[in-house]
N, C-alpha and C. Protein backbone atom coordinates (compact mmCIF):
# COMPACT_ATOMS: atom_id res chain seq x y z
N UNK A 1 202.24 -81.24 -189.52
CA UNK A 1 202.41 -80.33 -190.66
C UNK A 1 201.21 -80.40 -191.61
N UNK A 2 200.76 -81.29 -191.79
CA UNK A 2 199.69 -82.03 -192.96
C UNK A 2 197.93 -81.01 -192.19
N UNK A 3 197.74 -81.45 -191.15
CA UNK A 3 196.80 -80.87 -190.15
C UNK A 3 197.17 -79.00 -190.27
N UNK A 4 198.46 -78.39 -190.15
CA UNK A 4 198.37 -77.27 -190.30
C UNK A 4 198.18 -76.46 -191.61
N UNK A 5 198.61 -77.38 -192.65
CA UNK A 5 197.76 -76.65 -193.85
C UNK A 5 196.75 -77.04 -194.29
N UNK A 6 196.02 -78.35 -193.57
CA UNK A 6 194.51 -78.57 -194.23
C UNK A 6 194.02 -76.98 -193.01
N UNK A 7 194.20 -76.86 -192.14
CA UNK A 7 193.75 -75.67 -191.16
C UNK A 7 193.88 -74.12 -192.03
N UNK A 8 195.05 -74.23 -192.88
CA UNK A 8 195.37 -72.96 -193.85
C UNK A 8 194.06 -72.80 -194.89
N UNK A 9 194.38 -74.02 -195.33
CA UNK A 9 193.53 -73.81 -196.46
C UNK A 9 192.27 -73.21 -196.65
N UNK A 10 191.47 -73.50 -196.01
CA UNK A 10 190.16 -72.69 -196.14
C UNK A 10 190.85 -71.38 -196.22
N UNK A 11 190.72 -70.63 -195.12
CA UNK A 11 191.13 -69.05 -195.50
C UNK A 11 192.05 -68.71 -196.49
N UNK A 12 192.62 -69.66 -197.02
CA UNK A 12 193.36 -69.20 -198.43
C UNK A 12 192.42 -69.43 -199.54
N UNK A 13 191.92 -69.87 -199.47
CA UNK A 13 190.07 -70.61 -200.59
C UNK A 13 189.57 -69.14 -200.24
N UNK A 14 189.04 -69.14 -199.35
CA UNK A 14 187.73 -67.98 -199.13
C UNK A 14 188.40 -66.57 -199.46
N UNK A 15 190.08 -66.06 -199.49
CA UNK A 15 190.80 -65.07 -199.82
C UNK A 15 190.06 -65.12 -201.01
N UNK A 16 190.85 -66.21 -202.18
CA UNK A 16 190.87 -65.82 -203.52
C UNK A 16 189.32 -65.87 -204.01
N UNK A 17 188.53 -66.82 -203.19
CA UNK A 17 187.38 -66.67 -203.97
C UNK A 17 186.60 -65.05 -203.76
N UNK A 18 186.73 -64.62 -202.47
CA UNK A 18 186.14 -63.01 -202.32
C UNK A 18 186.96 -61.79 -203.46
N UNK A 19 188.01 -62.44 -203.80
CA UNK A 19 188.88 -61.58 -204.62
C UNK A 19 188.42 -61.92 -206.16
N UNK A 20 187.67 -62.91 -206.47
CA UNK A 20 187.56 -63.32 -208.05
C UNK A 20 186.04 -62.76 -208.02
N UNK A 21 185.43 -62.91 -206.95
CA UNK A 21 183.99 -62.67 -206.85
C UNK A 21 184.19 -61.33 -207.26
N UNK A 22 184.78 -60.40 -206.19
CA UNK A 22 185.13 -58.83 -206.46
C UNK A 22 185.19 -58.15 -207.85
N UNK A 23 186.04 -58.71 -208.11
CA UNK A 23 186.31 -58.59 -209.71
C UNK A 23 185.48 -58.90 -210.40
N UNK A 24 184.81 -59.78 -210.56
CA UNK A 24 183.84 -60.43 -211.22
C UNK A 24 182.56 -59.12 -211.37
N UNK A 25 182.61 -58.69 -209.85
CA UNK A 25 181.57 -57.18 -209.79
C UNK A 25 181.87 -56.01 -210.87
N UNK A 26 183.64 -55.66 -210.39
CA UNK A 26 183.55 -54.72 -211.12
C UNK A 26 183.74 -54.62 -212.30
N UNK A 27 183.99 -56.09 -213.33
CA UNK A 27 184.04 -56.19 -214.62
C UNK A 27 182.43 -55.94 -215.15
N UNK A 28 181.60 -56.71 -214.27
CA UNK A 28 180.34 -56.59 -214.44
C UNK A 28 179.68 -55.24 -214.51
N UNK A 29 179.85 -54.56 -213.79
CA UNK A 29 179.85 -52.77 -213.63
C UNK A 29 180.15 -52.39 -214.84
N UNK A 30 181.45 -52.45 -215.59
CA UNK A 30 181.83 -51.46 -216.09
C UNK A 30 181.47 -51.93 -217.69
N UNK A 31 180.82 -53.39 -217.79
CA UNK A 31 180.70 -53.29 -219.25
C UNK A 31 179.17 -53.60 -219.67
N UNK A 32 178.39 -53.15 -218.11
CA UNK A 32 176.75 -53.47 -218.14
C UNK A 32 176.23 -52.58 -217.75
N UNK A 33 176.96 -52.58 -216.25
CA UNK A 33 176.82 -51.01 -215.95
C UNK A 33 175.15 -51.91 -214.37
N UNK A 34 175.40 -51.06 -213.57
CA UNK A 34 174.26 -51.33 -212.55
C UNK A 34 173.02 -52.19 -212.87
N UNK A 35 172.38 -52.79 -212.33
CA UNK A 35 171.01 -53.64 -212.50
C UNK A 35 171.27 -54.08 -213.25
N UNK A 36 172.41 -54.86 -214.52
CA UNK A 36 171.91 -55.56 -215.22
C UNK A 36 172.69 -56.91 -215.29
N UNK A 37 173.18 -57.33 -214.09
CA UNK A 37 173.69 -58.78 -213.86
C UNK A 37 172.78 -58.98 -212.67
N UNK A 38 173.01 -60.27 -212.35
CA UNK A 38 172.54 -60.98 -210.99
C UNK A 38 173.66 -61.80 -210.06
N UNK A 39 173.62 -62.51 -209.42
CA UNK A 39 174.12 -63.18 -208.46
C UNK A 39 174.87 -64.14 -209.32
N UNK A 40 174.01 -64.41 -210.41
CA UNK A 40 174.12 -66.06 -210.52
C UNK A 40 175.69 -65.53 -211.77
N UNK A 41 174.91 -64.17 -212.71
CA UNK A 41 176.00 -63.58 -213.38
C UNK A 41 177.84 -63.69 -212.80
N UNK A 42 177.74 -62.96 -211.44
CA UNK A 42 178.59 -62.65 -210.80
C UNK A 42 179.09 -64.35 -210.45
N UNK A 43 178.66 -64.98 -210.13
CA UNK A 43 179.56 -66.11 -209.70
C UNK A 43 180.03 -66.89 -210.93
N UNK A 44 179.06 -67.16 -212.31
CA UNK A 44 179.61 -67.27 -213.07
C UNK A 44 181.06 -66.94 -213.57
N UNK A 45 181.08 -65.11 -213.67
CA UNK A 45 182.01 -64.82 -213.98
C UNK A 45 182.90 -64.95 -213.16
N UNK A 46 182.75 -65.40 -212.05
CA UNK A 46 183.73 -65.51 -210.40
C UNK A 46 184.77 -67.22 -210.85
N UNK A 47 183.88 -68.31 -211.76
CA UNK A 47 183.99 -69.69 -211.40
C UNK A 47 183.47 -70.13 -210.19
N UNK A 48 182.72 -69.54 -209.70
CA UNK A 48 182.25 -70.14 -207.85
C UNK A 48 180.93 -70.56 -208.19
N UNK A 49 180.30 -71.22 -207.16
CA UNK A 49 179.21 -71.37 -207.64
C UNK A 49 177.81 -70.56 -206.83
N UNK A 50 176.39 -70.37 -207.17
CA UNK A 50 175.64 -69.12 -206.57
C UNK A 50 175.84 -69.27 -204.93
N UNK A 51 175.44 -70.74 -204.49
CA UNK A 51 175.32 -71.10 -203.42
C UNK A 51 176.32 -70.24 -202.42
N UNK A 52 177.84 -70.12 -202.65
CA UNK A 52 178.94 -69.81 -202.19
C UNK A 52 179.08 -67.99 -202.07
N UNK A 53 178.19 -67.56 -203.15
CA UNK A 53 178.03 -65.95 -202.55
C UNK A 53 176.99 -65.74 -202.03
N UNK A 54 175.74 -66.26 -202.12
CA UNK A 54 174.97 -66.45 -201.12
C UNK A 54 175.24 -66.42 -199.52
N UNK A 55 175.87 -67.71 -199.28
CA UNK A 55 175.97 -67.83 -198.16
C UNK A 55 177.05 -66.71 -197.66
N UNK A 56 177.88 -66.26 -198.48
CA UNK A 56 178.87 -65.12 -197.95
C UNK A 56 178.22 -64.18 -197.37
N UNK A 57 178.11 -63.60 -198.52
CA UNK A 57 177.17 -62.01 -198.89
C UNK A 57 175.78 -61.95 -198.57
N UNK A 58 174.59 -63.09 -198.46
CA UNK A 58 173.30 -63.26 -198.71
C UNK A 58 172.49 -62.61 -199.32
N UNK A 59 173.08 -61.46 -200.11
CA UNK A 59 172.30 -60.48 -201.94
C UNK A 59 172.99 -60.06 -202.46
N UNK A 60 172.18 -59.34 -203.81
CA UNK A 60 173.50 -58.48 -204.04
C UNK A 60 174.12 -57.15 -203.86
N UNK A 61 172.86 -56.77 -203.15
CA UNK A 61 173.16 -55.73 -202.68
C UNK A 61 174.38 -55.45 -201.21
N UNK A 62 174.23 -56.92 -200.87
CA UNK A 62 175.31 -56.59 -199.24
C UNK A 62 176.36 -56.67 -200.08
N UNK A 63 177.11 -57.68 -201.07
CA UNK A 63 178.05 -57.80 -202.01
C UNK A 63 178.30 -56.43 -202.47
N UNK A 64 177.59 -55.89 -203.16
CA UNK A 64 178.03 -54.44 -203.71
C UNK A 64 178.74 -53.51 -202.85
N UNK A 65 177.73 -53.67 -201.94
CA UNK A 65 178.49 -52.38 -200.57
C UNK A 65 179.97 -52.81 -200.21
N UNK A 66 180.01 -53.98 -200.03
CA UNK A 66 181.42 -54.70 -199.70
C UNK A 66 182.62 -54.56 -200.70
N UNK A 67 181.89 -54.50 -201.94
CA UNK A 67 183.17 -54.44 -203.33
C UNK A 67 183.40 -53.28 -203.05
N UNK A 68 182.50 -52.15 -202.92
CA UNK A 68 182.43 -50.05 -202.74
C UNK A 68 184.02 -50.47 -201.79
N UNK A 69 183.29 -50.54 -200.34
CA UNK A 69 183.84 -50.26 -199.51
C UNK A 69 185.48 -50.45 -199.17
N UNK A 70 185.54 -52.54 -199.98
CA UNK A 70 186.83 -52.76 -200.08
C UNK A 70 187.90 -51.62 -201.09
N UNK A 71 187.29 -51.80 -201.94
CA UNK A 71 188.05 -50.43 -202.67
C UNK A 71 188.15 -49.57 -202.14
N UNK A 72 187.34 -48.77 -201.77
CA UNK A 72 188.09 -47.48 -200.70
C UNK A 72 189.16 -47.78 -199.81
N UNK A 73 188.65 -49.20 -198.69
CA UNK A 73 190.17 -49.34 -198.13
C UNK A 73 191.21 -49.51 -198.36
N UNK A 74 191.39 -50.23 -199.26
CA UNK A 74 192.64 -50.45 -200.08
C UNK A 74 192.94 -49.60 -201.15
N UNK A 75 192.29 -48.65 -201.69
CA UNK A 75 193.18 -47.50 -202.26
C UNK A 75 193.30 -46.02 -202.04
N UNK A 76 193.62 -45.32 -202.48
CA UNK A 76 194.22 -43.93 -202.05
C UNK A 76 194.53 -43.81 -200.76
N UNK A 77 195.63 -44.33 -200.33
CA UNK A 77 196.06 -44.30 -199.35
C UNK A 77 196.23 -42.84 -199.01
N UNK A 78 196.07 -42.72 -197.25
CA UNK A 78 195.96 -40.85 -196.65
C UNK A 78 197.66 -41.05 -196.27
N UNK A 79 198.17 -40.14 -197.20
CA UNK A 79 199.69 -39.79 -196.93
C UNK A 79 200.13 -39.06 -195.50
N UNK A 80 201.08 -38.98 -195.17
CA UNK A 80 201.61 -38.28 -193.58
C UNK A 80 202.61 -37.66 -194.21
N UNK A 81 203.10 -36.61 -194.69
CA UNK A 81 203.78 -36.18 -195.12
C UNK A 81 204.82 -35.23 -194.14
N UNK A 82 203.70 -34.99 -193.28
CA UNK A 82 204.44 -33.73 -192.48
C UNK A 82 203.91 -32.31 -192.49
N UNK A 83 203.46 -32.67 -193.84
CA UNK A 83 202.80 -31.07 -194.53
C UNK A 83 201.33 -31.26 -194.83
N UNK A 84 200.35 -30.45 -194.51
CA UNK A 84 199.19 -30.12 -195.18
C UNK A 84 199.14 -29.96 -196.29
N UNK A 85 199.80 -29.23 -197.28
CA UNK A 85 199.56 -29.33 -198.25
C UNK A 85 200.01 -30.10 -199.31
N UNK A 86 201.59 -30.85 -198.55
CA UNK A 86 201.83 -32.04 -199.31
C UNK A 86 201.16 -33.22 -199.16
N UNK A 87 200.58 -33.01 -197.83
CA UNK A 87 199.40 -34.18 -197.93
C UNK A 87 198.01 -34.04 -198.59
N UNK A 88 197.45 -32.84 -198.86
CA UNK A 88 196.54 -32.53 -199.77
C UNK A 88 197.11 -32.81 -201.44
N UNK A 89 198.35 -32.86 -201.60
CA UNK A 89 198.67 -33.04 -202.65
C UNK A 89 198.77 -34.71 -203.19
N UNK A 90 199.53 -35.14 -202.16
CA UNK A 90 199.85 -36.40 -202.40
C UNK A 90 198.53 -37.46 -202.33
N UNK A 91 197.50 -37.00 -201.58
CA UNK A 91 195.82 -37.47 -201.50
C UNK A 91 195.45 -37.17 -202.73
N UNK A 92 195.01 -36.37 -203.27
CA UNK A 92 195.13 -36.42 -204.77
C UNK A 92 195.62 -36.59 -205.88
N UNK A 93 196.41 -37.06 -205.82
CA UNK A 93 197.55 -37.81 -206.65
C UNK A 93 196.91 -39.27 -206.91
N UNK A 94 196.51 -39.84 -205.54
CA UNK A 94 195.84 -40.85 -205.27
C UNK A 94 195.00 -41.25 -205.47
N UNK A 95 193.93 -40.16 -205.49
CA UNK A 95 192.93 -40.53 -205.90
C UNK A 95 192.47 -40.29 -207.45
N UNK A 96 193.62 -39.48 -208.10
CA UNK A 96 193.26 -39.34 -209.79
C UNK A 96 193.86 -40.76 -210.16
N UNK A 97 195.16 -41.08 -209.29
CA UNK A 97 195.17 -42.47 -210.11
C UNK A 97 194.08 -43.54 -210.17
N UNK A 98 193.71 -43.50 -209.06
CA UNK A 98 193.01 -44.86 -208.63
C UNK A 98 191.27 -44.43 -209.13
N UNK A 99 190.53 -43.73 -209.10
CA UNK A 99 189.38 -43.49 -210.00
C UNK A 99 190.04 -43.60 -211.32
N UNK A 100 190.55 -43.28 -211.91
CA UNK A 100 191.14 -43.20 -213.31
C UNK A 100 191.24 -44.49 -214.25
N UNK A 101 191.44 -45.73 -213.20
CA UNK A 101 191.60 -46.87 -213.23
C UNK A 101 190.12 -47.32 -214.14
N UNK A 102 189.86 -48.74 -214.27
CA UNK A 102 188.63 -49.47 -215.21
C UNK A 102 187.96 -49.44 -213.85
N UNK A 103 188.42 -50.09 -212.87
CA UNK A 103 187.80 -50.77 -211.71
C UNK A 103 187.59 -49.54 -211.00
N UNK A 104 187.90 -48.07 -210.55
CA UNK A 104 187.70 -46.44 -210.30
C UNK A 104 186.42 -46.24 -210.57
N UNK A 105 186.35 -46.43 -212.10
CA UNK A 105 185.15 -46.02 -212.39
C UNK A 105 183.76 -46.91 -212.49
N UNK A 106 184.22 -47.99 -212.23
CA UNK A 106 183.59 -48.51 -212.26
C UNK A 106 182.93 -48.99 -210.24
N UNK A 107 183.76 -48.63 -209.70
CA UNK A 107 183.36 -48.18 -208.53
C UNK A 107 182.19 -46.86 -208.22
N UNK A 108 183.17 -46.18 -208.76
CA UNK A 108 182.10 -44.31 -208.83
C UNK A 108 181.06 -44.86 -209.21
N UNK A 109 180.18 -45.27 -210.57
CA UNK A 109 179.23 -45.66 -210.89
C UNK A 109 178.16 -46.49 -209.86
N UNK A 110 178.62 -47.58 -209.60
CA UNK A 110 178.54 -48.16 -208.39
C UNK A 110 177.57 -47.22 -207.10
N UNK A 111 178.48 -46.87 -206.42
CA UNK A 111 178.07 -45.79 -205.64
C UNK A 111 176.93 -45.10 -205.82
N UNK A 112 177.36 -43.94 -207.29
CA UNK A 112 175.95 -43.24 -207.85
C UNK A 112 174.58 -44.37 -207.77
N UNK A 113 174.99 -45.31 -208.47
CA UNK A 113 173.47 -46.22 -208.51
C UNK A 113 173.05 -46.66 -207.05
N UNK A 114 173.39 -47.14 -205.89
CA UNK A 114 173.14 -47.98 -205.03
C UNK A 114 172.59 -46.79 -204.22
N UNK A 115 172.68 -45.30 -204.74
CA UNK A 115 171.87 -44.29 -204.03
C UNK A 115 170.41 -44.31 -204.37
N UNK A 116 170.21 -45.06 -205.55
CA UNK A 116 168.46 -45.52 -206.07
C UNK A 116 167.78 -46.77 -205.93
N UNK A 117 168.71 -47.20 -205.23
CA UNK A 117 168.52 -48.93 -204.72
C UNK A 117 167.78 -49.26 -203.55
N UNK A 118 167.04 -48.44 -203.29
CA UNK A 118 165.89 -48.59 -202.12
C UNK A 118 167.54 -48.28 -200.23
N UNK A 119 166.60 -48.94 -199.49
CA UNK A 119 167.44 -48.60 -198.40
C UNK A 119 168.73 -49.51 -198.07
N UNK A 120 168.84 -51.09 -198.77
CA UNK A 120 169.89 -51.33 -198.78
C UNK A 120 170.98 -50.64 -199.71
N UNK A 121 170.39 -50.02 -200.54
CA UNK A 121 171.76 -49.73 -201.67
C UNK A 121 172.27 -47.84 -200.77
N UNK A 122 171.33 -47.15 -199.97
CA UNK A 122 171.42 -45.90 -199.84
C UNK A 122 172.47 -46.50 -198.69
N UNK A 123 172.09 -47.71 -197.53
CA UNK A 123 172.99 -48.16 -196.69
C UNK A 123 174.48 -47.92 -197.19
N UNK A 124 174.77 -48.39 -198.53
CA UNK A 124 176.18 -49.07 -198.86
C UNK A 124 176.39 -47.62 -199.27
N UNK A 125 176.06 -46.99 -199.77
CA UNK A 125 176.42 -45.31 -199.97
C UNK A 125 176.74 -44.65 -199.18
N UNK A 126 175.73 -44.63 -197.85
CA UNK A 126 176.72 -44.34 -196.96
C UNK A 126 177.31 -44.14 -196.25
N UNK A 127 178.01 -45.80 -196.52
CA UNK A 127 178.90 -46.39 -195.66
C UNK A 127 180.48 -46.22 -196.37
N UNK A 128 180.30 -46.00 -197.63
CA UNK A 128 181.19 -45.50 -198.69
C UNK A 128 181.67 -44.19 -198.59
N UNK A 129 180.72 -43.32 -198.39
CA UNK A 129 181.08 -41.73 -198.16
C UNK A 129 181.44 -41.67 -196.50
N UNK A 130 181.24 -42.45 -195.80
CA UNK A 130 181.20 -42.34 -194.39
C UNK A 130 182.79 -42.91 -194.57
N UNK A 131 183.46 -43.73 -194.50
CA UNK A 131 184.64 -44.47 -194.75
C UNK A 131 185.56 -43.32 -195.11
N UNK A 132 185.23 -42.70 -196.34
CA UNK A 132 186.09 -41.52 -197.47
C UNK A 132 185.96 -40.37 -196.45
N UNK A 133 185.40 -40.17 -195.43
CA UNK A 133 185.06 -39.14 -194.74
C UNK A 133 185.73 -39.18 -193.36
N UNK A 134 185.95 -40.49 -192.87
CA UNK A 134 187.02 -40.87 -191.95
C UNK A 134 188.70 -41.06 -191.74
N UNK A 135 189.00 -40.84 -193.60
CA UNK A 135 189.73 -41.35 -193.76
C UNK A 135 190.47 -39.83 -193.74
N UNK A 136 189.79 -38.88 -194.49
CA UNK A 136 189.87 -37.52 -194.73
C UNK A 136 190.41 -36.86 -193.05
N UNK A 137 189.34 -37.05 -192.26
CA UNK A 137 189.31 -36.53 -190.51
C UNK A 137 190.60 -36.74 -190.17
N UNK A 138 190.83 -37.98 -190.21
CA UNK A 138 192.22 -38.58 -190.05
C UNK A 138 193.55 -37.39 -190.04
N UNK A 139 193.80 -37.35 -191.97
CA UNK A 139 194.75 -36.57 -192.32
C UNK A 139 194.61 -35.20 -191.58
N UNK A 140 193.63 -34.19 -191.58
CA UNK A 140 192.82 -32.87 -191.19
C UNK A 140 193.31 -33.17 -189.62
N UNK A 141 193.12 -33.90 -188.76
CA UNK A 141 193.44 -33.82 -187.17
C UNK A 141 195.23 -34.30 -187.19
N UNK A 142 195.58 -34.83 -187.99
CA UNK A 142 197.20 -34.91 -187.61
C UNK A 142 197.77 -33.35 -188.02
N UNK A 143 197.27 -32.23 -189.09
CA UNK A 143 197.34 -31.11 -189.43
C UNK A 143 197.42 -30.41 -188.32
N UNK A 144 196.12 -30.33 -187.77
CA UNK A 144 195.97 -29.59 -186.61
C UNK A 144 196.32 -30.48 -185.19
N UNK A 145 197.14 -31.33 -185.74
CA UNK A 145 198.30 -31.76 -184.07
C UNK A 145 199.58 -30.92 -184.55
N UNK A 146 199.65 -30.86 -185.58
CA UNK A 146 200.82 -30.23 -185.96
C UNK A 146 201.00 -28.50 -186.33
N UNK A 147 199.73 -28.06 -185.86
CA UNK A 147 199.72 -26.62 -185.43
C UNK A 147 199.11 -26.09 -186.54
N UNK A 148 198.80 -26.45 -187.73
CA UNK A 148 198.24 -26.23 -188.81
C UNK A 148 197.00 -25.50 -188.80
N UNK A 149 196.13 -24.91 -190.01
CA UNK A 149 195.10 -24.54 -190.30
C UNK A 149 194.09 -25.29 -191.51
N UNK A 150 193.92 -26.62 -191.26
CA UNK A 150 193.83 -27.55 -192.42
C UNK A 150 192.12 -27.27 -192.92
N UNK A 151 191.96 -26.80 -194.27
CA UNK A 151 189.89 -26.89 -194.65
C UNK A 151 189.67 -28.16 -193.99
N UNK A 152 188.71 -27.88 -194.40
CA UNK A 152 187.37 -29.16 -193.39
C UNK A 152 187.19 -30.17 -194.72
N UNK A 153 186.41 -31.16 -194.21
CA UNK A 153 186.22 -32.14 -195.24
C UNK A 153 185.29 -31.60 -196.48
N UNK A 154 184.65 -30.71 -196.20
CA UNK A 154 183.78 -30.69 -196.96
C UNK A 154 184.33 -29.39 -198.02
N UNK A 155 185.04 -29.01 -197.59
CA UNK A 155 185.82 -28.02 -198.97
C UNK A 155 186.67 -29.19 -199.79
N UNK A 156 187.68 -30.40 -199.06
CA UNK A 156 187.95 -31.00 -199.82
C UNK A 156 187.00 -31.79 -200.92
N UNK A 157 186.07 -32.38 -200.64
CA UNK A 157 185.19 -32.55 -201.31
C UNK A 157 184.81 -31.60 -202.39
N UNK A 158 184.53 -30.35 -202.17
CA UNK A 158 183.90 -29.48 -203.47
C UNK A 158 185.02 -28.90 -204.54
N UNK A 159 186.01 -28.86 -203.48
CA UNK A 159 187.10 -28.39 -204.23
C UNK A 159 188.11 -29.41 -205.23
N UNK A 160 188.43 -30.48 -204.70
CA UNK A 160 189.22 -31.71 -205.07
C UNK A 160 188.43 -33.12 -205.48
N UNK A 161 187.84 -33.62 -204.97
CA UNK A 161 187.09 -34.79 -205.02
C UNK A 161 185.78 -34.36 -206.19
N UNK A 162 185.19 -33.89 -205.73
CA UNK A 162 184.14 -33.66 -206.50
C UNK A 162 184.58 -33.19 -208.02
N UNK A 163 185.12 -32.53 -208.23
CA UNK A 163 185.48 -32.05 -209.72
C UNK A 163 186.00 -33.19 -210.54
N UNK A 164 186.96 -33.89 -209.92
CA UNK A 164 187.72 -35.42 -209.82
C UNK A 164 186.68 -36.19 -210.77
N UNK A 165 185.28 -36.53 -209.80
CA UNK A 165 184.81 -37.59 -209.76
C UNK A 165 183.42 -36.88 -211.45
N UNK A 166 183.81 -35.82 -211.45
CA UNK A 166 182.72 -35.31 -212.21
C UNK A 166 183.12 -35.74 -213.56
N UNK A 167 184.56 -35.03 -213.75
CA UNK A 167 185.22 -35.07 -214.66
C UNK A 167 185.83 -37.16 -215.42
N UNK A 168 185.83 -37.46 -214.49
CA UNK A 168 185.58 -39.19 -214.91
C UNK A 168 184.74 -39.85 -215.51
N UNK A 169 182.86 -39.06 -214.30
CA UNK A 169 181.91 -40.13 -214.65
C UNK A 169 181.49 -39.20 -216.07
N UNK A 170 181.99 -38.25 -216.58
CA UNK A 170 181.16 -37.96 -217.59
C UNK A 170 182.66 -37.92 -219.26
N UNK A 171 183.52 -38.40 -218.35
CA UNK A 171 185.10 -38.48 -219.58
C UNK A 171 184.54 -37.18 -219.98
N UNK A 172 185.00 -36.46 -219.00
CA UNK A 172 185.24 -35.02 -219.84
C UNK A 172 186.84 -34.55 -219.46
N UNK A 173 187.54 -35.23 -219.80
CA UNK A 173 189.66 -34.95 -219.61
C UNK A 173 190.17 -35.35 -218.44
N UNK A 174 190.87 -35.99 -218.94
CA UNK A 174 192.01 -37.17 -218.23
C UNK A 174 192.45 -36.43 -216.94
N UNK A 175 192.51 -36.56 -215.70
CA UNK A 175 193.52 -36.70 -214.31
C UNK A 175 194.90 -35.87 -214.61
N UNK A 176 195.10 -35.13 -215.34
CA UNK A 176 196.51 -34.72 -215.43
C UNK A 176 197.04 -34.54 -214.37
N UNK A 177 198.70 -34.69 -213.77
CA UNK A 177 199.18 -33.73 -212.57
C UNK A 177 198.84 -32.64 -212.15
N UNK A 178 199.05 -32.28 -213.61
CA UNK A 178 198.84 -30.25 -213.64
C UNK A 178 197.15 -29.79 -213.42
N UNK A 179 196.71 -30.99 -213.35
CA UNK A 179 195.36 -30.38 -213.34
C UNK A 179 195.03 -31.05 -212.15
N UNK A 180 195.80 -31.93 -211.29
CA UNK A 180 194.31 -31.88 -210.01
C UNK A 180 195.74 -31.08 -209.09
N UNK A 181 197.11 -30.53 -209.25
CA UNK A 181 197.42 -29.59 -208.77
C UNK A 181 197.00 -28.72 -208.10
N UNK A 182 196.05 -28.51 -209.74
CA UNK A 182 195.28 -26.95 -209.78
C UNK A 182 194.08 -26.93 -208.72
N UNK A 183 193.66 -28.15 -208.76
CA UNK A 183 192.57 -28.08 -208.03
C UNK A 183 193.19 -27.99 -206.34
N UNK A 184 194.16 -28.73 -206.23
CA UNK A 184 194.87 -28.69 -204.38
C UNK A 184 195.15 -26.90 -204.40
N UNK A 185 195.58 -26.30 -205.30
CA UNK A 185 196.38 -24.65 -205.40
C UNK A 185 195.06 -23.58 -205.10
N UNK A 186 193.56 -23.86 -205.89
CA UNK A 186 192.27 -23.42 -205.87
C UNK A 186 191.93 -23.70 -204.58
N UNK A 187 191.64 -24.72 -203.70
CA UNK A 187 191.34 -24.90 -202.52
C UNK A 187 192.54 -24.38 -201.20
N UNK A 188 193.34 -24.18 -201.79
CA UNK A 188 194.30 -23.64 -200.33
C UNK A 188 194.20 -22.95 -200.28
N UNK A 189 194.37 -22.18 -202.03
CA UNK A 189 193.95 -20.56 -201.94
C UNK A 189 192.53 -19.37 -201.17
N UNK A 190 192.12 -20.11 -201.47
CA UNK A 190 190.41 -20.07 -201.46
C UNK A 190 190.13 -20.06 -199.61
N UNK A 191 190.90 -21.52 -199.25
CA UNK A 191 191.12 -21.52 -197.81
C UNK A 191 191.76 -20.24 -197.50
N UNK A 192 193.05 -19.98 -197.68
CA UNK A 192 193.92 -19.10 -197.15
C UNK A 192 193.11 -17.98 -197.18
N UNK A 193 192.18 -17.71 -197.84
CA UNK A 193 191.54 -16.11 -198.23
C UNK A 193 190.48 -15.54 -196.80
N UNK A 194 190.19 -17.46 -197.06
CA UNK A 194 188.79 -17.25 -195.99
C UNK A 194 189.08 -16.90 -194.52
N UNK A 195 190.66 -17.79 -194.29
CA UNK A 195 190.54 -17.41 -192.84
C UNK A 195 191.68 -16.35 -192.53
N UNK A 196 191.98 -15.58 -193.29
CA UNK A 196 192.41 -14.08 -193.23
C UNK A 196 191.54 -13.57 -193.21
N UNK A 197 190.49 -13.76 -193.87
CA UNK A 197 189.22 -12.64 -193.31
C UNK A 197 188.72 -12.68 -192.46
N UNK A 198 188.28 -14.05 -191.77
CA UNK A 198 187.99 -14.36 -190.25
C UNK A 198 188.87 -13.59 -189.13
N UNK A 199 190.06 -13.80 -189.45
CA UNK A 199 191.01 -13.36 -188.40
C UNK A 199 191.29 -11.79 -188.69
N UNK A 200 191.06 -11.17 -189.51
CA UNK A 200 190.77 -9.58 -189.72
C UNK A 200 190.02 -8.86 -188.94
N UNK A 201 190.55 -8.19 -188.51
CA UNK A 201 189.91 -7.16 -187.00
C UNK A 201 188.53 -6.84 -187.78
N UNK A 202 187.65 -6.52 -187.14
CA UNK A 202 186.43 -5.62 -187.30
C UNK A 202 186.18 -4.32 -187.13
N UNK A 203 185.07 -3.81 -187.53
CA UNK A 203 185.32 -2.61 -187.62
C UNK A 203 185.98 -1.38 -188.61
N UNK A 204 185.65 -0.12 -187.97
CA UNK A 204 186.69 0.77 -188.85
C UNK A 204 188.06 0.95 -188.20
């Protein structure tokens, strides 16, 4: 018994310390804001010591991509609803909460900067948009198993996400229901228009 939790322990150590480190990032983010901590900052604020994210992470730039990325996996979960558009709905629901958040925005920021960070930081960008873009395919191909006509990723993006993420990084009005609604109601619509006209005979 004694042998099976000295065997536990490490991976219960290395859990919480990647989880205090994490945090440690995005507190750092959001009240400095990009480039202006270091390694040594981050473990400070972690309690760990440099040596220990070092050897994890080996910069800070692989660390950053890893904080991006974990956050994406673990939040806004892609709903199965049954429905396209309750799953377009309920995806945004998700994602106004969770950008909306200290640690949201302080992710978004994140992102924006590590696109000026030479080629490791453009790496973690995107591997971030690549992730958010898989996750999207996902929902969009169970649509069309289910006989559907679902937009493509990239209307969700201009239509839903993007306005989202605009409206955060610059606090120009809060995530309301009624307002990223509007934005799922603008993009179906918009969809629905386009491919009635596609499918509209030609000619006179």
């Amino acid at each position: 018994m004694v042998e099976q939790q000295r065997a536990k322990r490490p991976g219960g150590r290395s859990a919480r310390v990647r989880a205090a480190v994490h945090q440690a990032v995005t507190e750092l983010i959001a009240e400095r804001g990009y480039g202006s901590f270091n390694v040594g900052d981050v473990a400070a604020r972690a309690g760990v010591a440099d040596t220990s994210v070092y050897r994890r992470w080996g910069n800070l730039e692989a660390l950053l991509m890893d904080v991006a990325i974990t956050w994406l996996t673990t939040t806004s979960p892609i709903p199965d609803t049954g429905s396209m558009a309750t799953d377009l709905r309920a995806y945004a629901a998700n994602v106004a909460r969770d950008i909306g958040g200290p640690d949201g925005l302080a992710v978004l920021r994140l992102v924006i900067a590590l696109s000026n960070a030479g080629e490791t930081g453009v790496r973690a960008r995107d591997a971030f948009l690549g992730e958010r873009g898989r996750q999207l395919q996902g929902m969009l191909d169970r649509a069309r198993e289910r006989g559907e006509h679902p937009p493509d990723g990239v209307e969700i993006l201009d239509h839903i996400l993007a306005p989202m993420y605009i409206r955060t990084l610059f606090g120009m009005g809060s995530l309301t229901p009624e307002y990223v609604d509007t934005l799922v109601d603008r993009l179906l619509a918009s969809h629905h228009n386009a491919t009635a006209d596609a499918e509209r005979p030609s000619g006179p």
